[in-house]
N, C-alpha and C. Protein backbone atom coordinates (compact mmCIF):
# COMPACT_ATOMS: atom_id res chain seq x y z
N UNK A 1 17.72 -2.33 -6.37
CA UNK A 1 17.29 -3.08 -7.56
C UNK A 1 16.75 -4.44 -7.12
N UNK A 2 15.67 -4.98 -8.09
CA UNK A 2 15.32 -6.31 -8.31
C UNK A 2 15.06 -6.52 -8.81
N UNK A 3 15.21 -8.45 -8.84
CA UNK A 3 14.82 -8.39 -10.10
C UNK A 3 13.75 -8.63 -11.14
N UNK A 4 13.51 -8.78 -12.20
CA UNK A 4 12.00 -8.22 -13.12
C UNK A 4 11.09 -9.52 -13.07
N UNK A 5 11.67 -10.39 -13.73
CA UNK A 5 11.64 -11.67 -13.91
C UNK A 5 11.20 -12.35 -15.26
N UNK A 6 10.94 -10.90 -16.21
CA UNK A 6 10.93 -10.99 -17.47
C UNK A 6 12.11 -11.08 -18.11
N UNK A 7 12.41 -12.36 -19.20
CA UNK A 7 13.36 -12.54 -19.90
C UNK A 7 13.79 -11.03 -20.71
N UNK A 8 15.00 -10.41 -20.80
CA UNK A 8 15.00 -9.18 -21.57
C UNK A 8 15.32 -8.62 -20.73
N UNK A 9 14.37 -8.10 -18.87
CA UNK A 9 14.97 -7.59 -18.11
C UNK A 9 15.58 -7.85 -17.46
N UNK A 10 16.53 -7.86 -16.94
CA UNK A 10 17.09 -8.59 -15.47
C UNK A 10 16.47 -7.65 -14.32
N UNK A 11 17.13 -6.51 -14.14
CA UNK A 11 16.43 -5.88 -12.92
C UNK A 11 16.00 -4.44 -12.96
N UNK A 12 14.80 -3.93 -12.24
CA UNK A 12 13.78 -3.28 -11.60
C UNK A 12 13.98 -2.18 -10.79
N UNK A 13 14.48 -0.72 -10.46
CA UNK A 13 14.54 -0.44 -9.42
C UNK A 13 13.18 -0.20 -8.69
N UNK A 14 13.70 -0.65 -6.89
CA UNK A 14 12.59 -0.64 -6.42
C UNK A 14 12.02 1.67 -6.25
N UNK A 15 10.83 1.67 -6.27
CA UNK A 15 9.97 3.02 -6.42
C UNK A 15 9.55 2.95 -7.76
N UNK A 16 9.67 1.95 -8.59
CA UNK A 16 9.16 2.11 -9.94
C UNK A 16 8.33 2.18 -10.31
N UNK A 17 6.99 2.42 -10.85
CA UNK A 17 5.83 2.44 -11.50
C UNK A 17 5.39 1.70 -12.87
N UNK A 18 5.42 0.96 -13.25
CA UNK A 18 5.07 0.26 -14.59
C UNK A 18 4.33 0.52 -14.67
N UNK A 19 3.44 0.21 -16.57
CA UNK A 19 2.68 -0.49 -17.08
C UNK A 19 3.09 -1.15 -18.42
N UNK A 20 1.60 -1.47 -18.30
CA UNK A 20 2.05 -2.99 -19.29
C UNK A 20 0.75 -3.17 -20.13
N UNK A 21 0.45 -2.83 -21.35
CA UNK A 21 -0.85 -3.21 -22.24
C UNK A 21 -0.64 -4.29 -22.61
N UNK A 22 -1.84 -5.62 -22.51
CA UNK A 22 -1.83 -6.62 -23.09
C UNK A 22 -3.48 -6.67 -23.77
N UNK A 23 -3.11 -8.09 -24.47
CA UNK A 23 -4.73 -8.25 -25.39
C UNK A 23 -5.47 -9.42 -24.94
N UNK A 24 -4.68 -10.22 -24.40
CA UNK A 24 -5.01 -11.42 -23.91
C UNK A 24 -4.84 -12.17 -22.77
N UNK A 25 -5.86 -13.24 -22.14
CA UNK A 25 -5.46 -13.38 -20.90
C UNK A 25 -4.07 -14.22 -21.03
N UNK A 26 -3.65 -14.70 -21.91
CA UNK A 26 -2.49 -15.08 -21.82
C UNK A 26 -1.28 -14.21 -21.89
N UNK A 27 -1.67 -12.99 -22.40
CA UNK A 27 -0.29 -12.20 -22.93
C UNK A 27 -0.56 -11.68 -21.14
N UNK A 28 -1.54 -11.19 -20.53
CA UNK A 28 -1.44 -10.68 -18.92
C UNK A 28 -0.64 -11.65 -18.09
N UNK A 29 -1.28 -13.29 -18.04
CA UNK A 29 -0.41 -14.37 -17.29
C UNK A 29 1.19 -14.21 -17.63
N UNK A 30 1.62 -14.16 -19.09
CA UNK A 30 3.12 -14.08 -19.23
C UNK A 30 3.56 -12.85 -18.51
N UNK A 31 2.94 -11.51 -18.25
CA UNK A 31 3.66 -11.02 -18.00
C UNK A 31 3.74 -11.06 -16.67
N UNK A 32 2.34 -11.29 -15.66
CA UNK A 32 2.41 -10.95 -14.01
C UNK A 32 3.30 -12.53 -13.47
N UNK A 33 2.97 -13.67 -14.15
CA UNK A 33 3.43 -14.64 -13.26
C UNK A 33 4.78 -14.47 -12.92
N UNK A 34 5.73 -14.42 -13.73
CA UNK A 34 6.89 -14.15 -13.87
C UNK A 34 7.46 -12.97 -13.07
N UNK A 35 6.70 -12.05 -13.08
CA UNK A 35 6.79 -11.01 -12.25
C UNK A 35 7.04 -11.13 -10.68
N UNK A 36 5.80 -11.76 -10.47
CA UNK A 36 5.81 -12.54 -8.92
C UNK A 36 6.72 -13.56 -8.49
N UNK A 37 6.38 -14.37 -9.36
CA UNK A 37 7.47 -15.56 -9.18
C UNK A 37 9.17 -14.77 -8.46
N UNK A 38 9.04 -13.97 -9.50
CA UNK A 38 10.14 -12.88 -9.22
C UNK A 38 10.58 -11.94 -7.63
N UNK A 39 9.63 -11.75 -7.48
CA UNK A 39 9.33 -11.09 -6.25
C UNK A 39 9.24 -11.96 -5.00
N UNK A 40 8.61 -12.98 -4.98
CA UNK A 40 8.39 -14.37 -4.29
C UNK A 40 9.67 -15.09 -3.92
N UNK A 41 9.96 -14.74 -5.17
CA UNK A 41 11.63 -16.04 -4.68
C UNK A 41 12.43 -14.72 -3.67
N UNK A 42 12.56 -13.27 -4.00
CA UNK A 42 13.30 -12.44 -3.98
C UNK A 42 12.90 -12.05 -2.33
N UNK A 43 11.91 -12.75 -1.78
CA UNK A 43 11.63 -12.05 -0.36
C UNK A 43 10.60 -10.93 -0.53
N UNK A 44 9.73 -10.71 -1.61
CA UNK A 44 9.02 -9.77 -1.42
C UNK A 44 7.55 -10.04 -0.92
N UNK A 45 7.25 -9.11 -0.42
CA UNK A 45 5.81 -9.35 -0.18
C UNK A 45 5.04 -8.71 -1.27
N UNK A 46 3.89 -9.88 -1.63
CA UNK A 46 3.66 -9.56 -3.16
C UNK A 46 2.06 -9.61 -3.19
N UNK A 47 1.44 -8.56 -3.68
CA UNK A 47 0.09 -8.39 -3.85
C UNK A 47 -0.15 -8.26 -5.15
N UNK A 48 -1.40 -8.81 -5.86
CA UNK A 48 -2.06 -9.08 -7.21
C UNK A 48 -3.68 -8.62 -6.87
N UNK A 49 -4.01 -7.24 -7.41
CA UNK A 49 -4.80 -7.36 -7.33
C UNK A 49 -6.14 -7.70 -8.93
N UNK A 50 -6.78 -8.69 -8.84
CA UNK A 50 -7.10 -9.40 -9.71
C UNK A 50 -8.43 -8.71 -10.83
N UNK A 51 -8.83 -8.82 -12.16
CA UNK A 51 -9.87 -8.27 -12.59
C UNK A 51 -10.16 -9.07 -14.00
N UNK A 52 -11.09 -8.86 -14.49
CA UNK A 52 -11.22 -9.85 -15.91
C UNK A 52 -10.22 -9.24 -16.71
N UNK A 53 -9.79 -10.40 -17.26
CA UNK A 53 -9.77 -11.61 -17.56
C UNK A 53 -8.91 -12.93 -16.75
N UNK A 54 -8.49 -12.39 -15.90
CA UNK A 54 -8.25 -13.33 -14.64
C UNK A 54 -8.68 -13.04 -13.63
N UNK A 55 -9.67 -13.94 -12.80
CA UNK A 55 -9.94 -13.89 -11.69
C UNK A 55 -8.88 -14.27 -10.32
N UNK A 56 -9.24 -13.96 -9.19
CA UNK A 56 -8.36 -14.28 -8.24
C UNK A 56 -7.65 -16.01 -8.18
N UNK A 57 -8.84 -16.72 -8.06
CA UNK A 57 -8.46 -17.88 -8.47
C UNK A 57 -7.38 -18.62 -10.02
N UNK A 58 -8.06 -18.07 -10.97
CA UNK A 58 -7.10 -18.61 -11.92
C UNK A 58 -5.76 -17.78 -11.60
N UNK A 59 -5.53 -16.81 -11.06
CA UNK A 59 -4.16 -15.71 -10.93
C UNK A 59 -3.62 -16.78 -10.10
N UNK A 60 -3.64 -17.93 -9.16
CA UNK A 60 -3.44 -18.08 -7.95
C UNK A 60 -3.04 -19.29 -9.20
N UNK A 61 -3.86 -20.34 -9.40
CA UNK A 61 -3.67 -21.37 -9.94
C UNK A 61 -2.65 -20.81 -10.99
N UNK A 62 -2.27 -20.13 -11.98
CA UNK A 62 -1.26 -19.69 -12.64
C UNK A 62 0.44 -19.46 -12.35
N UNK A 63 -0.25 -19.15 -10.92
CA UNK A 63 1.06 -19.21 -10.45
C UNK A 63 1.43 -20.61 -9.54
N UNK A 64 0.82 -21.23 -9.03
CA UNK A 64 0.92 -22.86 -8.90
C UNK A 64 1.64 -23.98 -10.05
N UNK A 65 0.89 -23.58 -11.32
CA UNK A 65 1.25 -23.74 -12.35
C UNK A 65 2.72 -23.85 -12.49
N UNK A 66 3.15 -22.44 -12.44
CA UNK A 66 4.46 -21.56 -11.84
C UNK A 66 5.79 -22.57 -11.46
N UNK A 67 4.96 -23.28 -10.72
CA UNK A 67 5.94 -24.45 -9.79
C UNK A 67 5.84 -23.68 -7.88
N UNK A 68 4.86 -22.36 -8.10
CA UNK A 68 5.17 -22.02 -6.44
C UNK A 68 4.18 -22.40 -5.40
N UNK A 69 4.48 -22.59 -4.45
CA UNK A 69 3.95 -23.00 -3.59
C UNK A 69 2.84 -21.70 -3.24
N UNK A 70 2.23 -21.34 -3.82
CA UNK A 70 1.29 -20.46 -3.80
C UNK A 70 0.20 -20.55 -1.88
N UNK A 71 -0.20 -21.85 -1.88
CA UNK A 71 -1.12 -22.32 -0.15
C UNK A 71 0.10 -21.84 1.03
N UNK A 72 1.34 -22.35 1.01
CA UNK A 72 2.15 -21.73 1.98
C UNK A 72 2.46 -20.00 1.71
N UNK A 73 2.63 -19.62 0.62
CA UNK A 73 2.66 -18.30 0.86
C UNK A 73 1.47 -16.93 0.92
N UNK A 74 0.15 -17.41 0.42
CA UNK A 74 -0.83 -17.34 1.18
C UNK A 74 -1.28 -17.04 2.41
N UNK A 75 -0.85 -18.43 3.20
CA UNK A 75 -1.06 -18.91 4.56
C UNK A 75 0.18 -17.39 5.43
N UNK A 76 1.39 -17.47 5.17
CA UNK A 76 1.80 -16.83 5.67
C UNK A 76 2.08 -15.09 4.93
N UNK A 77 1.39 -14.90 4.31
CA UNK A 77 0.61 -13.32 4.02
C UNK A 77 1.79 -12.86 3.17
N UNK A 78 3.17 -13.76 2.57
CA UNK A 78 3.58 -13.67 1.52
C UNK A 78 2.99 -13.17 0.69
N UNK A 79 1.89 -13.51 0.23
CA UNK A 79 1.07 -13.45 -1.08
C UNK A 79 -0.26 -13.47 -0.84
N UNK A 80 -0.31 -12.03 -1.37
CA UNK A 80 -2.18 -11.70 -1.42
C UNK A 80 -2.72 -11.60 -2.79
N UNK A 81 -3.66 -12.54 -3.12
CA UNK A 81 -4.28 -12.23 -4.39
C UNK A 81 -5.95 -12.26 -4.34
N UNK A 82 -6.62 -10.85 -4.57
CA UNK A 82 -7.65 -10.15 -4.33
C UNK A 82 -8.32 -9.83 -5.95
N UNK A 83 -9.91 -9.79 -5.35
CA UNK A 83 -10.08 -9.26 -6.62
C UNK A 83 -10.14 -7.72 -6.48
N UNK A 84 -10.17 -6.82 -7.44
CA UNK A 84 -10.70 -5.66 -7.27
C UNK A 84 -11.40 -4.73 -6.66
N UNK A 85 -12.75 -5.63 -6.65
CA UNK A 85 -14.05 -5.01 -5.36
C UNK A 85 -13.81 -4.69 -4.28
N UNK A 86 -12.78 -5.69 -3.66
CA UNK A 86 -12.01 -5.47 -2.29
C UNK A 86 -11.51 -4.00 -2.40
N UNK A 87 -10.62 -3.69 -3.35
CA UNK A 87 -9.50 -2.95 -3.44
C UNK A 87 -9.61 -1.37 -3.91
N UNK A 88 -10.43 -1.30 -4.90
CA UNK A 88 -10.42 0.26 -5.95
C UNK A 88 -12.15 0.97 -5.69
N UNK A 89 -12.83 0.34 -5.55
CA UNK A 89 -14.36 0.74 -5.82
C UNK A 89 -15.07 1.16 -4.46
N UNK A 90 -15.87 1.49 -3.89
CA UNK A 90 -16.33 1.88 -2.90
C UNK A 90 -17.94 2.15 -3.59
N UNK A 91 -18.81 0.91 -3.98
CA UNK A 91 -19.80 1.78 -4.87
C UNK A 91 -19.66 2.22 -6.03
N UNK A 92 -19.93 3.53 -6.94
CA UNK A 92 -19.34 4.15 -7.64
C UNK A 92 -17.88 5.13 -7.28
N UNK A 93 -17.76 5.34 -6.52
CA UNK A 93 -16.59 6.47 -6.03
C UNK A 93 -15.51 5.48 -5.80
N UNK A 94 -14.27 5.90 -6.76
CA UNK A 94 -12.97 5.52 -6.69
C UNK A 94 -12.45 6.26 -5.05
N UNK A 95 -11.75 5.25 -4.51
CA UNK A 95 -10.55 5.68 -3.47
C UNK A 95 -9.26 6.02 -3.87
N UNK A 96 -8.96 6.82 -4.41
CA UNK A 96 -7.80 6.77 -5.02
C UNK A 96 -6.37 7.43 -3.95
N UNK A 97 -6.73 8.15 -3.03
CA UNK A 97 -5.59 8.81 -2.03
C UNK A 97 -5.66 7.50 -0.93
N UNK A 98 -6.81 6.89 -0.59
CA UNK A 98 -6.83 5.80 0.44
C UNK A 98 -6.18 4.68 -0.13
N UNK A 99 -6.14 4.30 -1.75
CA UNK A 99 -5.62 3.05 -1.91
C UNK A 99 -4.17 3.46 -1.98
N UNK A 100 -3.44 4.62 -2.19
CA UNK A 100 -2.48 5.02 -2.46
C UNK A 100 -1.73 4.54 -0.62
N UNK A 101 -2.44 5.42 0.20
CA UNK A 101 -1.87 4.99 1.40
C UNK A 101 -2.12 3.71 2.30
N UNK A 102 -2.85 2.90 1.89
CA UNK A 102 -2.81 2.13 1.38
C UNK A 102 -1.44 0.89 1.08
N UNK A 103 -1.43 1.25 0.24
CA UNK A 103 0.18 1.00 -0.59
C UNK A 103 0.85 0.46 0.67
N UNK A 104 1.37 2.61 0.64
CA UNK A 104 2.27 2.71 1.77
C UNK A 104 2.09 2.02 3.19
N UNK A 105 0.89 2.10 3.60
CA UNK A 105 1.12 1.34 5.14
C UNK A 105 1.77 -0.11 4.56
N UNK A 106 0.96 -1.05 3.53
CA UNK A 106 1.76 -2.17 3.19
C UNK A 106 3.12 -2.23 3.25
N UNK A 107 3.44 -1.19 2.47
CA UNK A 107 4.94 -0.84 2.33
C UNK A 107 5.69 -1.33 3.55
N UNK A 108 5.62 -0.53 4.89
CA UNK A 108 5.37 -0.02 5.76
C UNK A 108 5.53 -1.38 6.34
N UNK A 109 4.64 -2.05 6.37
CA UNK A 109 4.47 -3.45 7.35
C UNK A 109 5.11 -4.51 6.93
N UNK A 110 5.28 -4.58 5.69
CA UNK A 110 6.28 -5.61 4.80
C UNK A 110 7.47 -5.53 5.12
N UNK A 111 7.80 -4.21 5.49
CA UNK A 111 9.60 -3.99 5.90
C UNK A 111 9.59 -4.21 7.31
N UNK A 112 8.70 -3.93 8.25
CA UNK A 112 8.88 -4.51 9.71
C UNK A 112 8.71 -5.35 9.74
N UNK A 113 7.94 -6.56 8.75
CA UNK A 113 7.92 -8.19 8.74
C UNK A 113 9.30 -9.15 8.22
N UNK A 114 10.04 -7.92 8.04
CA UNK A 114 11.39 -7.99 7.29
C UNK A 114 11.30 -9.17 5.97
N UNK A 115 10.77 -8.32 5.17
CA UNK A 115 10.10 -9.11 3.51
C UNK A 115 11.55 -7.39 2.89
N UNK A 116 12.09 -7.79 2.35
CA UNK A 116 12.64 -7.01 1.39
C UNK A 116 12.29 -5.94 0.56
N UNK A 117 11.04 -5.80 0.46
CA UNK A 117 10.19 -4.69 0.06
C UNK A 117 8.99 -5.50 -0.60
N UNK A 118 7.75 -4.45 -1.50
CA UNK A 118 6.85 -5.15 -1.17
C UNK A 118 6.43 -4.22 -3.19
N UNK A 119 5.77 -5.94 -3.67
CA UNK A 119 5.33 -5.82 -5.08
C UNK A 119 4.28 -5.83 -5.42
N UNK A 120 3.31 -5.21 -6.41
CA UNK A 120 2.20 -4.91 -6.83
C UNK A 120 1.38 -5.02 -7.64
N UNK A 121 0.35 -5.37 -8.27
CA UNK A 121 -0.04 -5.04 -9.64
C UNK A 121 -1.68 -5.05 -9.38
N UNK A 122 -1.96 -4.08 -10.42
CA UNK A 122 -3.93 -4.22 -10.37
C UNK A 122 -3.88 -4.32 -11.81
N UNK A 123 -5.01 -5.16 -12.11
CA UNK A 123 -5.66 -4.50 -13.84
C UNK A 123 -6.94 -3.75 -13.47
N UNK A 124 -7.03 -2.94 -14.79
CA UNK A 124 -7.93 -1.86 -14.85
C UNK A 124 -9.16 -2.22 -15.07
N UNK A 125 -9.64 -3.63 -16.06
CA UNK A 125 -10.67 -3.80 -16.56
C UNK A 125 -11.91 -3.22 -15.72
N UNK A 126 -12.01 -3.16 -15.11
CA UNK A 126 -13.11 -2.55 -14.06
C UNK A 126 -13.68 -1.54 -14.12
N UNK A 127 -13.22 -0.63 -14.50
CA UNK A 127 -12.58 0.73 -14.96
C UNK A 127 -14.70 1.00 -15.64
N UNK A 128 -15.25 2.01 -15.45
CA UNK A 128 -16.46 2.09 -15.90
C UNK A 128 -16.26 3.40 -16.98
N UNK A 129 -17.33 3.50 -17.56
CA UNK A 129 -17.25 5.03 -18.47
C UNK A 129 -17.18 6.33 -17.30
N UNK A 130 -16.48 7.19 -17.74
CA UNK A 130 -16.90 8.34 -16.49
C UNK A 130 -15.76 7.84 -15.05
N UNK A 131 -14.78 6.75 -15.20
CA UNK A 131 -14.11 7.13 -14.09
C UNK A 131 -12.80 6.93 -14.31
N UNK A 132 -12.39 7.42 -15.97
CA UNK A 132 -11.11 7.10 -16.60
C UNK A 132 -9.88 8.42 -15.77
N UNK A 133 -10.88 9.59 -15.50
CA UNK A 133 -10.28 11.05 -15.29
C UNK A 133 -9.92 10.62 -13.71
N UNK A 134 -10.71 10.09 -13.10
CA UNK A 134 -10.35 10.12 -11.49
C UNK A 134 -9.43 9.07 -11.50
N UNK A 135 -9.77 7.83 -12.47
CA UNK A 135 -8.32 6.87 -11.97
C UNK A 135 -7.22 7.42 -12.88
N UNK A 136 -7.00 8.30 -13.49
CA UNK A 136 -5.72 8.66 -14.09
C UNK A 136 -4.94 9.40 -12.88
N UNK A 137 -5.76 10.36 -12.14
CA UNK A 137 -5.36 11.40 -11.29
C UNK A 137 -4.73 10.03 -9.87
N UNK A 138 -5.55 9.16 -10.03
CA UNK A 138 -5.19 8.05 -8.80
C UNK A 138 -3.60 7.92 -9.23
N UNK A 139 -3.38 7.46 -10.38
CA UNK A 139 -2.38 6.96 -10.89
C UNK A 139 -0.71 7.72 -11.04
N UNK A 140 -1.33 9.08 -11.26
CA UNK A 140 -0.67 10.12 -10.80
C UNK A 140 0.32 10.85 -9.59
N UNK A 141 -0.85 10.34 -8.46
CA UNK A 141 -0.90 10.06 -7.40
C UNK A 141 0.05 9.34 -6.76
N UNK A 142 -0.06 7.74 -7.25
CA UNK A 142 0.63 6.86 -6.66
C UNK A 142 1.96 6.88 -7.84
N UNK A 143 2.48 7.41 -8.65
CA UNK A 143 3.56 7.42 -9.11
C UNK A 143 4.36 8.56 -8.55
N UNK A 144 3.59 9.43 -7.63
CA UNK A 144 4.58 10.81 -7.12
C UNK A 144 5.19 10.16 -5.82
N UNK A 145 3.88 8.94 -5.17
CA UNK A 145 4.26 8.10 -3.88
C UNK A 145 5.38 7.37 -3.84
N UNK A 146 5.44 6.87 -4.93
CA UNK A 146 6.27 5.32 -4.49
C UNK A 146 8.12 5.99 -4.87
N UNK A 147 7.54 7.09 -5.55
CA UNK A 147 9.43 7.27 -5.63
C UNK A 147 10.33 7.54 -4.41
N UNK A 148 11.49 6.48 -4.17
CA UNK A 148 11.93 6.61 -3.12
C UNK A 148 11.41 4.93 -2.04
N UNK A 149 10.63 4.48 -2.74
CA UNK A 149 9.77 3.90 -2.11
C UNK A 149 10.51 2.12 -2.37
N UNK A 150 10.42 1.39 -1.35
CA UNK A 150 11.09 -0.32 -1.28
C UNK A 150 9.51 -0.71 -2.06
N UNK A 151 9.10 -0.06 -2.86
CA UNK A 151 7.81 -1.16 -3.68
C UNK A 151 8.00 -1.22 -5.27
N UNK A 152 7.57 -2.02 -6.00
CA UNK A 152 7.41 -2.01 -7.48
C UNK A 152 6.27 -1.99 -7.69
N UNK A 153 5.43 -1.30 -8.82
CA UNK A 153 4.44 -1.29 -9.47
C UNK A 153 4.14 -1.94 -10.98
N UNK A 154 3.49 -2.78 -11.09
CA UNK A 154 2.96 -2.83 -12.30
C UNK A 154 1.30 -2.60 -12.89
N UNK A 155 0.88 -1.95 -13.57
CA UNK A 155 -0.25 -1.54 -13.83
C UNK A 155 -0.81 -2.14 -15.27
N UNK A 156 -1.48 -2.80 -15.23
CA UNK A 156 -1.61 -3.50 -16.61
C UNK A 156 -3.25 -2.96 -17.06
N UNK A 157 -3.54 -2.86 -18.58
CA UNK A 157 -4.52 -2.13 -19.48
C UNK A 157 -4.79 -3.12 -20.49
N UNK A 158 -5.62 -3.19 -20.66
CA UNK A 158 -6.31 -4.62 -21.86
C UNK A 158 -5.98 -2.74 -22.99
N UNK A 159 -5.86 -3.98 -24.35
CA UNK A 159 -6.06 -3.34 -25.44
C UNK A 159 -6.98 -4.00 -26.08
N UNK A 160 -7.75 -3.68 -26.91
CA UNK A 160 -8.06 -2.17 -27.78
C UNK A 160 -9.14 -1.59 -26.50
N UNK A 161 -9.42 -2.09 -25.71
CA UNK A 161 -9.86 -0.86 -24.73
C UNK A 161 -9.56 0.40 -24.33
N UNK A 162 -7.99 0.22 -24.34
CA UNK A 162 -7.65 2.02 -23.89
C UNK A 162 -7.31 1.82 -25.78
N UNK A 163 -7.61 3.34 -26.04
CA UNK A 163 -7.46 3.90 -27.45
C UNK A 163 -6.51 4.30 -27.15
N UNK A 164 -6.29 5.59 -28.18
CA UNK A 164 -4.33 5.91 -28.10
C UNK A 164 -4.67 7.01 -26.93
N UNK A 165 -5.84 7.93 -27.15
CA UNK A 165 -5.37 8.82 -25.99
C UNK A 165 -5.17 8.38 -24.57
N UNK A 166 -5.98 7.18 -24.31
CA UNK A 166 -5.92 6.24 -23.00
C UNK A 166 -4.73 6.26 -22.83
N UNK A 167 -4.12 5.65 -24.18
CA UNK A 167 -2.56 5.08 -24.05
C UNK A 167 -1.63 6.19 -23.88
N UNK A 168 -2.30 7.36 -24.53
CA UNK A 168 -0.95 8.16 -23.64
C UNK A 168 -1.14 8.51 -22.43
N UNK A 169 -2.19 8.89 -22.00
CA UNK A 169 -2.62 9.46 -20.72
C UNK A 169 -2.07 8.01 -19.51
N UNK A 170 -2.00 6.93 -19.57
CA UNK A 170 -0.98 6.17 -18.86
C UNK A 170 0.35 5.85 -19.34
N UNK A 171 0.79 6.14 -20.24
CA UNK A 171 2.14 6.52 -20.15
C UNK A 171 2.70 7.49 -19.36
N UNK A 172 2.03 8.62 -19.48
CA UNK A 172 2.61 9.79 -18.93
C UNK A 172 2.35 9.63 -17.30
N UNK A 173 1.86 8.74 -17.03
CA UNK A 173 1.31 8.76 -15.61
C UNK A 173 2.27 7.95 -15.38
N UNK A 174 3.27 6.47 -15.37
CA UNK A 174 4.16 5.75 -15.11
C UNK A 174 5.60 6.00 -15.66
N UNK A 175 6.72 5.31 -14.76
CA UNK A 175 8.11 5.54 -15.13
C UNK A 175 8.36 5.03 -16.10
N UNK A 176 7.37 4.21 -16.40
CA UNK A 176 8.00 3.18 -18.16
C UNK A 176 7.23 2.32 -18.47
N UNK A 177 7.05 1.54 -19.73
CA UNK A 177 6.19 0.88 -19.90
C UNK A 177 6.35 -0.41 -20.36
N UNK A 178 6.50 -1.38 -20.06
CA UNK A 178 6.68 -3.02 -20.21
C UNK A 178 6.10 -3.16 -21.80
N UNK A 179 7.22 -3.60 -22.66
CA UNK A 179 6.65 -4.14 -23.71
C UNK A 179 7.63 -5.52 -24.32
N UNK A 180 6.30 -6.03 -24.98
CA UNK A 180 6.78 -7.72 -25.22
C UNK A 180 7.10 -7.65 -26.86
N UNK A 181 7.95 -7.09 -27.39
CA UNK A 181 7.65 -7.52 -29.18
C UNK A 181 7.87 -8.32 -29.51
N UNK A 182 8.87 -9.48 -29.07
CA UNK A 182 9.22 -10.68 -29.77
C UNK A 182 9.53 -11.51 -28.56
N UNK A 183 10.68 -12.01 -28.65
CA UNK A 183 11.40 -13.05 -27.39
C UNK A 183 11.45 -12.39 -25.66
N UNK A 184 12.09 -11.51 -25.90
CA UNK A 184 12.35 -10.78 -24.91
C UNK A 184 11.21 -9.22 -24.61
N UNK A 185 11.49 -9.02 -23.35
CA UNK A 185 10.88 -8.10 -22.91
C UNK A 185 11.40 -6.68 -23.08
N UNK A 186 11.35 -5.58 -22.55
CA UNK A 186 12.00 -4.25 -22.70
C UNK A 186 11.09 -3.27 -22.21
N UNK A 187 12.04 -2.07 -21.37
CA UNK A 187 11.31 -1.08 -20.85
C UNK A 187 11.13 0.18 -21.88
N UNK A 188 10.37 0.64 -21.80
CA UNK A 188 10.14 1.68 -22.59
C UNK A 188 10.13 3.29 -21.75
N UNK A 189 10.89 4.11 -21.09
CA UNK A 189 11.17 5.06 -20.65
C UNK A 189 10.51 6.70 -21.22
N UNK A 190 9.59 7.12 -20.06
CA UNK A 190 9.07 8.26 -20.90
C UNK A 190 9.74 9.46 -20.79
């Protein structure tokens, strides 16, 4: 276990898979900073990978914000925050088995750097018409991976972009789904 860093949760087991629909770039900042922050204090090695409505930079400055020393953990590969292009796209053709392993080598190198295990998140916005079917199957993918696995996932989806069938078709693809209704946070278990 670790822990979430959302008020509501306390802790996370690590192999987990999230997601998380938000509407705004603020409702995304409440949920990833905290997240990290989380992971950061906890020894993890923590990757963000970044997409509109936050760019790499404001993700970085958000978490500065934070109170963390974001330039030292940076510097020492604590903390990677990327945009997308780097990460999911190849052109038009999704990588979806390479980003998966991927993951794992991170995984992998985070625990021989002796980091406690190693935390995650992409947003989707990127996401084009025509490549909803291949990144679902990605997603699929990396939720059969990580079980068992020293990593956490969070996967975050702008709304009203995904419609409901979107919304189920990533539910069913993750262990649970991060939701904010009022004060506190809560997992939602499928």
């Amino acid at each position: 276990m670790t822990p979430s860093g959302l008020p509501g949760i306390r802790s996370i087991p690590f192999g987990v898979h999230m997601c998380n629909f938000y509407r705004t770039r603020e409702e995304l900042a409440g949920a990833l900073v905290p997240y990290f922050a989380a992971g950061l204090r906890s020894n993890e090695r923590c990757i963000w990978i970044t997409a509109d409505p936050l760019s790499a930079a404001e993700a970085q400055g958000e978490l500065q914000n934070a109170g963390l020393d974001v330039d030292a953990a940076v510097a020492s590969q604590t903390l990677t925050v990327r945009d997308y292009s780097d990460w999911y796209a190849e052109g038009d053709t999704l990588k979806g088995s390479d980003v998966v392993d991927y993951w794992l080598d991170e995984e992998k190198r985070a625990l021989a750097d002796g980091y406690a295990g190693l935390r995650i998140t992409g947003n989707v916005t990127f996401l084009r018409p025509g490549q909803w079917e291949t990144f679902m199957d990605y997603e699929a993918l990396l939720d059969r991976a990580l079980h068992g696995r020293r990593i956490v996932t969070l996967c975050t989806y702008r709304k009203p972009a995904c419609g409901a069938s979107e919304v189920f078709d990533v539910i069913h693809r993750h262990d649970c789904t991060l939701d904010h209704p009022d004060e506190g946070w809560q997992l939602l278990t499928r």
